[in-house]
C-alpha atoms as a PDB file:
ATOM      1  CA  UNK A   1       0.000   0.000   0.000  1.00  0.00           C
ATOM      2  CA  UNK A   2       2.777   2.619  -0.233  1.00  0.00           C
ATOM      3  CA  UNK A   3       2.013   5.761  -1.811  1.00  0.00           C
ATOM      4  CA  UNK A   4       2.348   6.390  -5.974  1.00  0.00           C
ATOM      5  CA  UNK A   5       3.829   9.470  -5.537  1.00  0.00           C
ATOM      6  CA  UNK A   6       7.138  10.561  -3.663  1.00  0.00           C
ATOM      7  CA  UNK A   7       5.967  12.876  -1.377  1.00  0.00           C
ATOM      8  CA  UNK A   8       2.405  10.746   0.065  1.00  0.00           C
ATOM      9  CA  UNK A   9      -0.218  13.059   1.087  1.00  0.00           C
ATOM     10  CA  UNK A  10      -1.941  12.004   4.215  1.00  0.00           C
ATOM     11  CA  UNK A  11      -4.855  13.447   5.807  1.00  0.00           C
ATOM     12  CA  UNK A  12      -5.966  14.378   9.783  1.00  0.00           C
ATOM     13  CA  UNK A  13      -9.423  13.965  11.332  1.00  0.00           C
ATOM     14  CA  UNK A  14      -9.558  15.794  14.865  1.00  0.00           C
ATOM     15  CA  UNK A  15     -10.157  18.728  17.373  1.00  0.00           C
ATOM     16  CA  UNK A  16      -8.005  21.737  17.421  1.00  0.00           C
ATOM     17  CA  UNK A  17      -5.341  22.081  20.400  1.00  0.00           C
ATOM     18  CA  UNK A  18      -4.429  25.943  20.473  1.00  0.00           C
ATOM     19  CA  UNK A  19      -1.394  25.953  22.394  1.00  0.00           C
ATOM     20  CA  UNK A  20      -0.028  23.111  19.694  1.00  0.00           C
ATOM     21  CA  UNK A  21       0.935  20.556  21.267  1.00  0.00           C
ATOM     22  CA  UNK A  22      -1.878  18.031  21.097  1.00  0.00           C
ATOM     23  CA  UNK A  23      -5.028  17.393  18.208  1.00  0.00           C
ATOM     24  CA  UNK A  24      -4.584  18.770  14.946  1.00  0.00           C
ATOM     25  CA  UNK A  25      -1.559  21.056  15.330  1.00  0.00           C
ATOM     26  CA  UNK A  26       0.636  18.148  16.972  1.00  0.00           C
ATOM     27  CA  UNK A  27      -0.119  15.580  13.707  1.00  0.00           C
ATOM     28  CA  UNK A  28       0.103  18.486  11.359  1.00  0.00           C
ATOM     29  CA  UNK A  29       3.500  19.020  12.496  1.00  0.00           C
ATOM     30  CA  UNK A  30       4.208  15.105  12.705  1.00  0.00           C
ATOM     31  CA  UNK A  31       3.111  14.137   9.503  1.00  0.00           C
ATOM     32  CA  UNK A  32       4.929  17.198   8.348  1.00  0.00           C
ATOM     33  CA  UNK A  33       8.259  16.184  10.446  1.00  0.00           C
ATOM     34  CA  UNK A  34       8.244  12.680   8.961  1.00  0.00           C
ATOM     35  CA  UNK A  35       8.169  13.718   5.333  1.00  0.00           C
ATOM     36  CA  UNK A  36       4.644  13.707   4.245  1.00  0.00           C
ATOM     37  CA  UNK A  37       2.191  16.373   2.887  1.00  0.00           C
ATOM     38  CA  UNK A  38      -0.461  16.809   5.679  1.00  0.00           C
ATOM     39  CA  UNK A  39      -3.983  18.312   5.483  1.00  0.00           C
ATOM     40  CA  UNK A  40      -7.100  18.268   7.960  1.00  0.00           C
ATOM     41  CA  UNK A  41     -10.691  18.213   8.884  1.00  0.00           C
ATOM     42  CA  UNK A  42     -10.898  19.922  12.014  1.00  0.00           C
ATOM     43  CA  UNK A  43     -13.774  17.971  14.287  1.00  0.00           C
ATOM     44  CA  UNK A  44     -13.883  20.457  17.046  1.00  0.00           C
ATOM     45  CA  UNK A  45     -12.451  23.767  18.326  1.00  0.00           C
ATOM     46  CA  UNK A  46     -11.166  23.747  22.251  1.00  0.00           C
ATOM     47  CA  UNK A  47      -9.978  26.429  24.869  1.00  0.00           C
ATOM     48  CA  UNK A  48      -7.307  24.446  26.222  1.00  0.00           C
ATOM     49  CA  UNK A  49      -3.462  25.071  26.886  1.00  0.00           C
ATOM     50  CA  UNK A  50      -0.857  22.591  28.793  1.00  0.00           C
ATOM     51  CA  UNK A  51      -2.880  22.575  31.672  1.00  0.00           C
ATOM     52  CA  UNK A  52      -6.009  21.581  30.576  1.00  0.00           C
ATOM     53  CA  UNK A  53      -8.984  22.006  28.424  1.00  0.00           C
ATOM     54  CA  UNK A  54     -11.281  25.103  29.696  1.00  0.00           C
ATOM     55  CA  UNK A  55     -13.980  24.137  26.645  1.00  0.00           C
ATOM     56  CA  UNK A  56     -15.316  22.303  23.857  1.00  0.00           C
ATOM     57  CA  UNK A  57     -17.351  23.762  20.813  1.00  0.00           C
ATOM     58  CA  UNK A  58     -18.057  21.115  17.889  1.00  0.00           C
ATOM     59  CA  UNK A  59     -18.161  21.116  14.837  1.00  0.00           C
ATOM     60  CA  UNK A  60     -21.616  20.199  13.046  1.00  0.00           C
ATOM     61  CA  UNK A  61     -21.321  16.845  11.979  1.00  0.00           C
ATOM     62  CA  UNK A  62     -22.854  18.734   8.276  1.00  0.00           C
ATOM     63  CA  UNK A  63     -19.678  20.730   8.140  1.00  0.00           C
ATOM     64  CA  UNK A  64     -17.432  18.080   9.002  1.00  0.00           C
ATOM     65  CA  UNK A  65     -19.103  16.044   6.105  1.00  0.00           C
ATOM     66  CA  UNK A  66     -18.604  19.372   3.846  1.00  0.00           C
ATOM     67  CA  UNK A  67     -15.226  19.722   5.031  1.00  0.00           C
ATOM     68  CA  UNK A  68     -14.361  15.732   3.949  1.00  0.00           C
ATOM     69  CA  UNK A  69     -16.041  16.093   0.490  1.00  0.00           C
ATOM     70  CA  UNK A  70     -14.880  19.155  -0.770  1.00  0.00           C
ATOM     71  CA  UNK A  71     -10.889  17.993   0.090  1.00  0.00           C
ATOM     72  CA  UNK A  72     -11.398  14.246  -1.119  1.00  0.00           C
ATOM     73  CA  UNK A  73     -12.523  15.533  -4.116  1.00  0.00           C
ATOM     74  CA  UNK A  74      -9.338  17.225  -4.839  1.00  0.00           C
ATOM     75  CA  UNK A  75      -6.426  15.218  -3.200  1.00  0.00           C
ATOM     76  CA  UNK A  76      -5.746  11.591  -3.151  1.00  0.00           C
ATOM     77  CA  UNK A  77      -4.930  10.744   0.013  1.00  0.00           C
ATOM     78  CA  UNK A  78      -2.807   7.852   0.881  1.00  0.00           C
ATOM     79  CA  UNK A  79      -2.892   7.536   4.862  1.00  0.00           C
ATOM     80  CA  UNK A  80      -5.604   9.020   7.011  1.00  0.00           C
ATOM     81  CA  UNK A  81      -5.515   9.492  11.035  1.00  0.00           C
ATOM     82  CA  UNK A  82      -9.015   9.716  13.188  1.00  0.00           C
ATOM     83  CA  UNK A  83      -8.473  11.356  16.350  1.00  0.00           C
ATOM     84  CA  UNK A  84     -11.337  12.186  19.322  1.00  0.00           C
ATOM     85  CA  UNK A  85     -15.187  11.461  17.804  1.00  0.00           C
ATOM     86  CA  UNK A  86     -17.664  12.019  20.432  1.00  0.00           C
ATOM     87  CA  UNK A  87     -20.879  11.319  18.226  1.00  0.00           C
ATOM     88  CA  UNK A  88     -22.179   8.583  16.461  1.00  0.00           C
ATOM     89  CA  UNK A  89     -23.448  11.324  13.555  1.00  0.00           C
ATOM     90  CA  UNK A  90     -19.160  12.346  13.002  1.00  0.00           C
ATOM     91  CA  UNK A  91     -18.645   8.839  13.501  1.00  0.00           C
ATOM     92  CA  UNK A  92     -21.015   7.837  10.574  1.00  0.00           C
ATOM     93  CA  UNK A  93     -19.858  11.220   8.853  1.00  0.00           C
ATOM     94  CA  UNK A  94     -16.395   9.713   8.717  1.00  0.00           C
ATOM     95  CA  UNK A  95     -17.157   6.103   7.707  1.00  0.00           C
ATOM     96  CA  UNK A  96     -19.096   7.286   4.479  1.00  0.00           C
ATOM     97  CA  UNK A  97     -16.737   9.429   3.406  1.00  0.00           C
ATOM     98  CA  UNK A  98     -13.854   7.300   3.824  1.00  0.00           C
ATOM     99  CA  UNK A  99     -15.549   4.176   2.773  1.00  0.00           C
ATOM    100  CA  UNK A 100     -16.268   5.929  -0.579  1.00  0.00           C
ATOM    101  CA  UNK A 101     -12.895   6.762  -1.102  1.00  0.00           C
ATOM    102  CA  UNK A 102     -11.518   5.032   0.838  1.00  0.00           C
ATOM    103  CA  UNK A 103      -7.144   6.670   1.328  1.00  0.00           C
ATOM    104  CA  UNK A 104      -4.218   3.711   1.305  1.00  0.00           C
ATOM    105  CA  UNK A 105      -4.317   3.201   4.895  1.00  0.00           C
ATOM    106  CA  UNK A 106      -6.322   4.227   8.210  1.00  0.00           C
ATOM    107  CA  UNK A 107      -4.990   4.749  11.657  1.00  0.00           C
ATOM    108  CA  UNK A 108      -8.046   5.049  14.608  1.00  0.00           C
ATOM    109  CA  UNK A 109      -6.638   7.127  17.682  1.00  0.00           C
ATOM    110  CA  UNK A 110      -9.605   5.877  19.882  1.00  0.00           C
ATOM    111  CA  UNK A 111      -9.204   9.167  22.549  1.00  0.00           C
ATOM    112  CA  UNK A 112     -11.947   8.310  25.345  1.00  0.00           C
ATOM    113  CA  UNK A 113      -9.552   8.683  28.343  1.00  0.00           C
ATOM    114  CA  UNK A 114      -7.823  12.319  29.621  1.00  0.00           C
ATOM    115  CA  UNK A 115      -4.698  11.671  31.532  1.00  0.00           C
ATOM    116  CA  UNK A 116      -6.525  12.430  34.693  1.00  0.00           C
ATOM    117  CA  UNK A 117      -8.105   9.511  33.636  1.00  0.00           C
ATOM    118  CA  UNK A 118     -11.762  11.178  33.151  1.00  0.00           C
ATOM    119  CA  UNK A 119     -14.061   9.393  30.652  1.00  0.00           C
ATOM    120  CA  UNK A 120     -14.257  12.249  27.375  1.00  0.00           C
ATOM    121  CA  UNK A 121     -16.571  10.412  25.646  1.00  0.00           C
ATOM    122  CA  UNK A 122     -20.156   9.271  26.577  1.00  0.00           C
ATOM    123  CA  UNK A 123     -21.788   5.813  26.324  1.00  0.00           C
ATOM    124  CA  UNK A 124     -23.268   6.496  22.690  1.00  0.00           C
ATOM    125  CA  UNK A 125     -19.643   8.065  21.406  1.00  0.00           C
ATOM    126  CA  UNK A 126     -17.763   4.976  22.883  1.00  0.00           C
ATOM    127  CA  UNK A 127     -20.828   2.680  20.812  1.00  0.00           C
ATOM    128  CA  UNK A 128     -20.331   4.917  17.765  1.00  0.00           C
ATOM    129  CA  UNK A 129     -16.653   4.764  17.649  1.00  0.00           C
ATOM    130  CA  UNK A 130     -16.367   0.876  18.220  1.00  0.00           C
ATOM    131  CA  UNK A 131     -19.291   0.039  15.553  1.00  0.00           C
ATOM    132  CA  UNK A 132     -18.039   2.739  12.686  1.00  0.00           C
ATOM    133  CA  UNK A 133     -14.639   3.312  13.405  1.00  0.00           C
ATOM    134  CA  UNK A 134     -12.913   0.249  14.420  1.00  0.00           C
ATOM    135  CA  UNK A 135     -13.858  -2.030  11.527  1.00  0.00           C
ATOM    136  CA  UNK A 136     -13.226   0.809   8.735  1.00  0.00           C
ATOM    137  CA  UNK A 137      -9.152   0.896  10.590  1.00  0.00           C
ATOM    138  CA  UNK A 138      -6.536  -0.841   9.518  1.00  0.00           C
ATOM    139  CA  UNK A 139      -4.654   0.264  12.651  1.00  0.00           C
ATOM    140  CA  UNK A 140      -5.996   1.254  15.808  1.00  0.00           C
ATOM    141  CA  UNK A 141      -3.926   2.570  19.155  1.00  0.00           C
ATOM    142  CA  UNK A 142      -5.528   2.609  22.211  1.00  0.00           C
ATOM    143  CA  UNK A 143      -3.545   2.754  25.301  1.00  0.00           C
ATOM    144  CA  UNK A 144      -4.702   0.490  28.246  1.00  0.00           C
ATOM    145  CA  UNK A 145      -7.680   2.886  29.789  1.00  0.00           C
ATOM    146  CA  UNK A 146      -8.970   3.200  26.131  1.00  0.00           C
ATOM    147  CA  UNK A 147      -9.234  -0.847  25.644  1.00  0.00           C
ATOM    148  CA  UNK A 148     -10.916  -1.178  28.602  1.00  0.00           C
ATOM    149  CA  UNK A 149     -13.531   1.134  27.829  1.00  0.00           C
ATOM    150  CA  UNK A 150     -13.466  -0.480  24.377  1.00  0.00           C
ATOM    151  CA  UNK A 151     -14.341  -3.870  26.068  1.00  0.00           C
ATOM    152  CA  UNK A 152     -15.836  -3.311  28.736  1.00  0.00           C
ATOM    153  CA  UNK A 153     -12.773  -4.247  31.557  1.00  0.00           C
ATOM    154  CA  UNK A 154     -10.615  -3.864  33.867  1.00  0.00           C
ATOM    155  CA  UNK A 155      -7.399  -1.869  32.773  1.00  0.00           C
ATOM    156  CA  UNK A 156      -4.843  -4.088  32.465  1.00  0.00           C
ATOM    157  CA  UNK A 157      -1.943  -3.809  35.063  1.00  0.00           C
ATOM    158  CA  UNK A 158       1.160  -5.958  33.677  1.00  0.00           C
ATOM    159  CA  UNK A 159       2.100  -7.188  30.377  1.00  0.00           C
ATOM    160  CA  UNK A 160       0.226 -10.305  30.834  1.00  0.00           C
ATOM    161  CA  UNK A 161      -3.165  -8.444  31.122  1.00  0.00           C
ATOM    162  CA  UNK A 162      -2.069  -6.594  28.058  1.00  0.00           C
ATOM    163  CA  UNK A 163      -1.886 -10.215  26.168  1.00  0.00           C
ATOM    164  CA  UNK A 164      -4.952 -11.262  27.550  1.00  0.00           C
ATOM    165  CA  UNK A 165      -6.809  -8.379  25.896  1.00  0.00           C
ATOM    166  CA  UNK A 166      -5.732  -9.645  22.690  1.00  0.00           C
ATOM    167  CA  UNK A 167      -8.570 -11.866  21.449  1.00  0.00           C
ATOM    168  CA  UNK A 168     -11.086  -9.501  22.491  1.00  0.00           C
ATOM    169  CA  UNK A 169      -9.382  -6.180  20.683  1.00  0.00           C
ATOM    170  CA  UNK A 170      -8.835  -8.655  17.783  1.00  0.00           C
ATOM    171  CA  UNK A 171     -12.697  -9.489  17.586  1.00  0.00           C
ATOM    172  CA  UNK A 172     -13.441  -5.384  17.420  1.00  0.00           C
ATOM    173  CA  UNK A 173     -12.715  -5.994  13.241  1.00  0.00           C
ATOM    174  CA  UNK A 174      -9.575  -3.862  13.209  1.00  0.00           C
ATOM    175  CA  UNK A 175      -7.186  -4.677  11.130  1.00  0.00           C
ATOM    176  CA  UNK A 176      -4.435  -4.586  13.521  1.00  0.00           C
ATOM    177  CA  UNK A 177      -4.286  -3.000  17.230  1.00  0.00           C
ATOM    178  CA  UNK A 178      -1.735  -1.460  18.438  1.00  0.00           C
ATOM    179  CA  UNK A 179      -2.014  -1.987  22.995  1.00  0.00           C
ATOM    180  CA  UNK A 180       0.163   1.257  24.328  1.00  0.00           C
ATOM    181  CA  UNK A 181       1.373   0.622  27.602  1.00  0.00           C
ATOM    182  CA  UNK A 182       2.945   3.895  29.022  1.00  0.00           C
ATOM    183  CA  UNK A 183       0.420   3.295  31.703  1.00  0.00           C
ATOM    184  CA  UNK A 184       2.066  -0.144  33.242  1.00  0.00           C
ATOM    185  CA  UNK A 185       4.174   1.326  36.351  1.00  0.00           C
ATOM    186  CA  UNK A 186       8.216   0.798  35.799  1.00  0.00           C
ATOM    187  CA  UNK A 187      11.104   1.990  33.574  1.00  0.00           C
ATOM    188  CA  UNK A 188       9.616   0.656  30.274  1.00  0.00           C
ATOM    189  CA  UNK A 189       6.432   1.528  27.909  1.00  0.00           C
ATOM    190  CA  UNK A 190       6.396  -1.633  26.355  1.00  0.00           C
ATOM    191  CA  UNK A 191       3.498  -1.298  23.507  1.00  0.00           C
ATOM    192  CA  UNK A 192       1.767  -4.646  22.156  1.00  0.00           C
ATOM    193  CA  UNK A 193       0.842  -4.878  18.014  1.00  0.00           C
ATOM    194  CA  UNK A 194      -1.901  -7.543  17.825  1.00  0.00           C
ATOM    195  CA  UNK A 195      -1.223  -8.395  13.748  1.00  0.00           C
ATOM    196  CA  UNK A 196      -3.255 -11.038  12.793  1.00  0.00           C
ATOM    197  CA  UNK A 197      -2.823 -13.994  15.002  1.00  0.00           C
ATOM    198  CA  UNK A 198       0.414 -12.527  15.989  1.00  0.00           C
ATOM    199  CA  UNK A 199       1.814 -10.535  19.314  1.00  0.00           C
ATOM    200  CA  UNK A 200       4.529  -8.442  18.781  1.00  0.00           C
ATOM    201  CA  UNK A 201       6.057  -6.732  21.704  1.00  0.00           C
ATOM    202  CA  UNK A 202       7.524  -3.223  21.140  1.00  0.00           C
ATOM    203  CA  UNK A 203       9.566  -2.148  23.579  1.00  0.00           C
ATOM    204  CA  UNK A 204      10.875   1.032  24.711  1.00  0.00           C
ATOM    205  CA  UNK A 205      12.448   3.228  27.424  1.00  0.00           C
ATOM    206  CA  UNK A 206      10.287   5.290  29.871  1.00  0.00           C
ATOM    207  CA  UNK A 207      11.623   8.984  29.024  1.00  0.00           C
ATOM    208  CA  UNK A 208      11.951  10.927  31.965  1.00  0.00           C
ATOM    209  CA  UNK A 209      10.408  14.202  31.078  1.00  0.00           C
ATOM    210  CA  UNK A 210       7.138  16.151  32.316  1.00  0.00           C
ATOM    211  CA  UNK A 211       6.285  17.036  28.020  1.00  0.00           C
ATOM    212  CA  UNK A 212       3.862  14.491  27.267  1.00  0.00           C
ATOM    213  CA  UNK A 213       1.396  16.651  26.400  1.00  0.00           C
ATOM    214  CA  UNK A 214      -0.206  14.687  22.889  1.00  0.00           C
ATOM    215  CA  UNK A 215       2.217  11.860  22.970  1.00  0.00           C
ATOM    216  CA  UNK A 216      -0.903   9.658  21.968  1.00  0.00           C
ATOM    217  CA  UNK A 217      -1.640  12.527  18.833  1.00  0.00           C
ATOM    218  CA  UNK A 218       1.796  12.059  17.738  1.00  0.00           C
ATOM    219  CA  UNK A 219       2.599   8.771  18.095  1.00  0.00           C
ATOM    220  CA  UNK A 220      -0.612   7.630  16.027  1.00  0.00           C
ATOM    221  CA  UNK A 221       0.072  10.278  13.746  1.00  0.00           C
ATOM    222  CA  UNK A 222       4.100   9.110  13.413  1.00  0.00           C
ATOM    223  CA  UNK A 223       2.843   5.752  12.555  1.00  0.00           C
ATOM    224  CA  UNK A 224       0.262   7.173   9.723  1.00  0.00           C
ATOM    225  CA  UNK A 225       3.162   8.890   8.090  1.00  0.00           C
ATOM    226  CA  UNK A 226       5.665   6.043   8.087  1.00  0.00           C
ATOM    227  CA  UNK A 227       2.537   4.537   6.621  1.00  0.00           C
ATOM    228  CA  UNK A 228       2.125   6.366   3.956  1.00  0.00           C
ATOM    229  CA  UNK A 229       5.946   6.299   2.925  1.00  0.00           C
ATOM    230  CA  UNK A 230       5.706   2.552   2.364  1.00  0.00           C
ATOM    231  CA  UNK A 231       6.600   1.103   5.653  1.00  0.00           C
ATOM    232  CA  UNK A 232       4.930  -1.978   6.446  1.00  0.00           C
ATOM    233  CA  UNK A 233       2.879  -1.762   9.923  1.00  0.00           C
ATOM    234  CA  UNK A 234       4.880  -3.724  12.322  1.00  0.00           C
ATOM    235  CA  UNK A 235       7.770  -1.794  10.971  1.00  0.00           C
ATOM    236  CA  UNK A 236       5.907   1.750  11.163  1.00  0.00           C
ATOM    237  CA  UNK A 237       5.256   1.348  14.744  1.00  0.00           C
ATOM    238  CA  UNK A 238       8.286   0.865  15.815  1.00  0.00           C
ATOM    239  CA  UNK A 239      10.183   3.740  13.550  1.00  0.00           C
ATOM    240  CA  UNK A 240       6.974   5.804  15.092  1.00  0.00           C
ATOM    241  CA  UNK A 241       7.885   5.031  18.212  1.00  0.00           C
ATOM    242  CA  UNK A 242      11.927   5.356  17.628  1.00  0.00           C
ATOM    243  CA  UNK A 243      10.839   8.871  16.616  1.00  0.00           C
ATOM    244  CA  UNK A 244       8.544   9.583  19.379  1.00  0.00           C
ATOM    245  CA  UNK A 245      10.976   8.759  22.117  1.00  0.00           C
ATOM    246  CA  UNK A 246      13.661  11.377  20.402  1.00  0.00           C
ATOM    247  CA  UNK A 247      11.052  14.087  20.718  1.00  0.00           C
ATOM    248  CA  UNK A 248      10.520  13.510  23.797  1.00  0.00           C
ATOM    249  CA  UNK A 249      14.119  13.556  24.749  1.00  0.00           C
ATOM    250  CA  UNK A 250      14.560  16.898  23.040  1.00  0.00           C
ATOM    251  CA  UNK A 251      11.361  18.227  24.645  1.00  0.00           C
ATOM    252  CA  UNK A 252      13.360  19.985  27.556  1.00  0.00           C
ATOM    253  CA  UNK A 253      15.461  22.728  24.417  1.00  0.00           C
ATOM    254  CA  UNK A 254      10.785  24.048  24.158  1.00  0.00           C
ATOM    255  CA  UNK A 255       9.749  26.527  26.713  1.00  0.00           C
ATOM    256  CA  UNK A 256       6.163  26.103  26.271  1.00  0.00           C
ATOM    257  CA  UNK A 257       3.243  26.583  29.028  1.00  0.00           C
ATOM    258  CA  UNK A 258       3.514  26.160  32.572  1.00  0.00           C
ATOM    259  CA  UNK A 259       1.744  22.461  32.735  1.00  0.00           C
ATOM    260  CA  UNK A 260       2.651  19.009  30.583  1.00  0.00           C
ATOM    261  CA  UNK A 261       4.522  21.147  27.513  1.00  0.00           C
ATOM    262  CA  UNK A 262       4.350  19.235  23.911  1.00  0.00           C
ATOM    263  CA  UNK A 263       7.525  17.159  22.551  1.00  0.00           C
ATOM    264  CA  UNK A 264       9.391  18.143  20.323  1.00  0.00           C
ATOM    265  CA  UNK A 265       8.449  17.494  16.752  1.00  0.00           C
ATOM    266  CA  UNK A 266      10.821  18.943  14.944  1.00  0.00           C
ATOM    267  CA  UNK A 267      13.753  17.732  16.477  1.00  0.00           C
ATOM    268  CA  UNK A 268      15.546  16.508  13.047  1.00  0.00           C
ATOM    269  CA  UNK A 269      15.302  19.772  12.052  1.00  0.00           C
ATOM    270  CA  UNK A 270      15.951  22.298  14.844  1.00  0.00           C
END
């Protein structure tokens, strides 16, 4: 599924984070980072900065639809990342536009659970997003709050919980899942990709840092791109990743709010 032309254009489907570090602006500047052209749908607008969200105002599902048409009508897209949906009208919005032209690959950020560990979605957004959105991805990358919610469990608390998830995340109609674990307590954030009837475990050092404002937004985003450069997925996520963990080593040269700052996406670059 790589893309036909050498620079892959690749499309975002989410809320907008003004002080950049999360939603939109954090994959736009990911997707840009990693090489690929990157446009957007915008889902939502939010009052929020990096310490927390202060409000929500959505986007009519109508508008969203308009926004989808009018761009998929011009630009062939070759790798498409879903953020935050909280209605089962967006939800349905999505799936129709993207089954009908359908881009290369999709990548389903399922975001239900704030770090404070609040639910962000209701009942009927959690339904919408596990009957529309799962089955259309070929990827999706909850981290262990987010499966639970997705099947109705406990979160998982080792990496044996995390592997007993698997058949149940499997029978969601993904394509693959990829189970973050930077919630498991220690000095790793070991991440499990359920391929097929395959575990792979990716591992990875905890990063010491207080910038993980949208690590979940870039990571899912990081993946899309690699994505839509030709990578297959096992090997996306962990290049993603690889990349992820470097941003968030260079977070500390940003200066950015006076809660969880972004990482740094640009590091490559500057």
């Amino acid at each position: 599924m790589a893309a036909s032309r050498s620079i892959p254009n690749t499309l975002t489907i989410a809320g907008s984070d003004p002080s950049g570090g999360a939603g939109i602006q954090a994959d736009l500047k990911t997707l840009s980072a990693l090489g690929t052209y990157a446009t957007s749908v915008i889902t939502a607008l939010t009052a929020q900065n990096t310490r927390g969200v202060n409000g929500v105002h959505p986007v009519p599902a109508a508008f969203i639809a308009a926004q989808l048409e009018t761009l998929l009508d011009d630009i062939a897209i070759d790798a498409v990342k879903i953020g935050m949906v909280a209605s089962r009208e967006v939800a349905e919005v999505i799936r129709e536009a993207l089954g009908t032209r359908r881009p290369g690959w999709i990548v389903l950020d399922p975001v239900m659970v704030a770090k404070s560990g609040d639910i962000l979605v209701n009942d009927a957004g959690i339904a919408a997003v596990r009957e529309c959105l799962v089955p259309l991805a070929d990827l999706i990358t909850p981290n262990l709050p987010e499966a639970a919610v997705l099947l109705g469990c406990p979160v998982p608390e080792d990496r044996a919980g995390m592997e007993a998830l698997a058949p149940g995340l499997r029978a969601l109609g993904a394509g693959a899942v990829l189970l973050k674990g930077g919630h498991l307590h220690g000095e790793h954030c070991p991440d499990l990709l359920i391929e097929g009837g395959a575990l792979h475990w990716v591992e990875g050092a905890r990063i010491a840092t207080g910038n993980l404002h949208g690590t979940g937004c870039t990571l899912s985003s990081a993946i899309t791109a690699r994505l839509a450069l030709g990578d297959a997925p096992r090997d996306a996520v962990a290049a993603a990743k690889a990349w992820l963990s470097r941003a968030l080593e260079e977070s500390h040269q940003l200066d950015v709010g006076q809660g969880h700052g972004p990482v740094h996406h640009f590091h490559a670059a500057w």
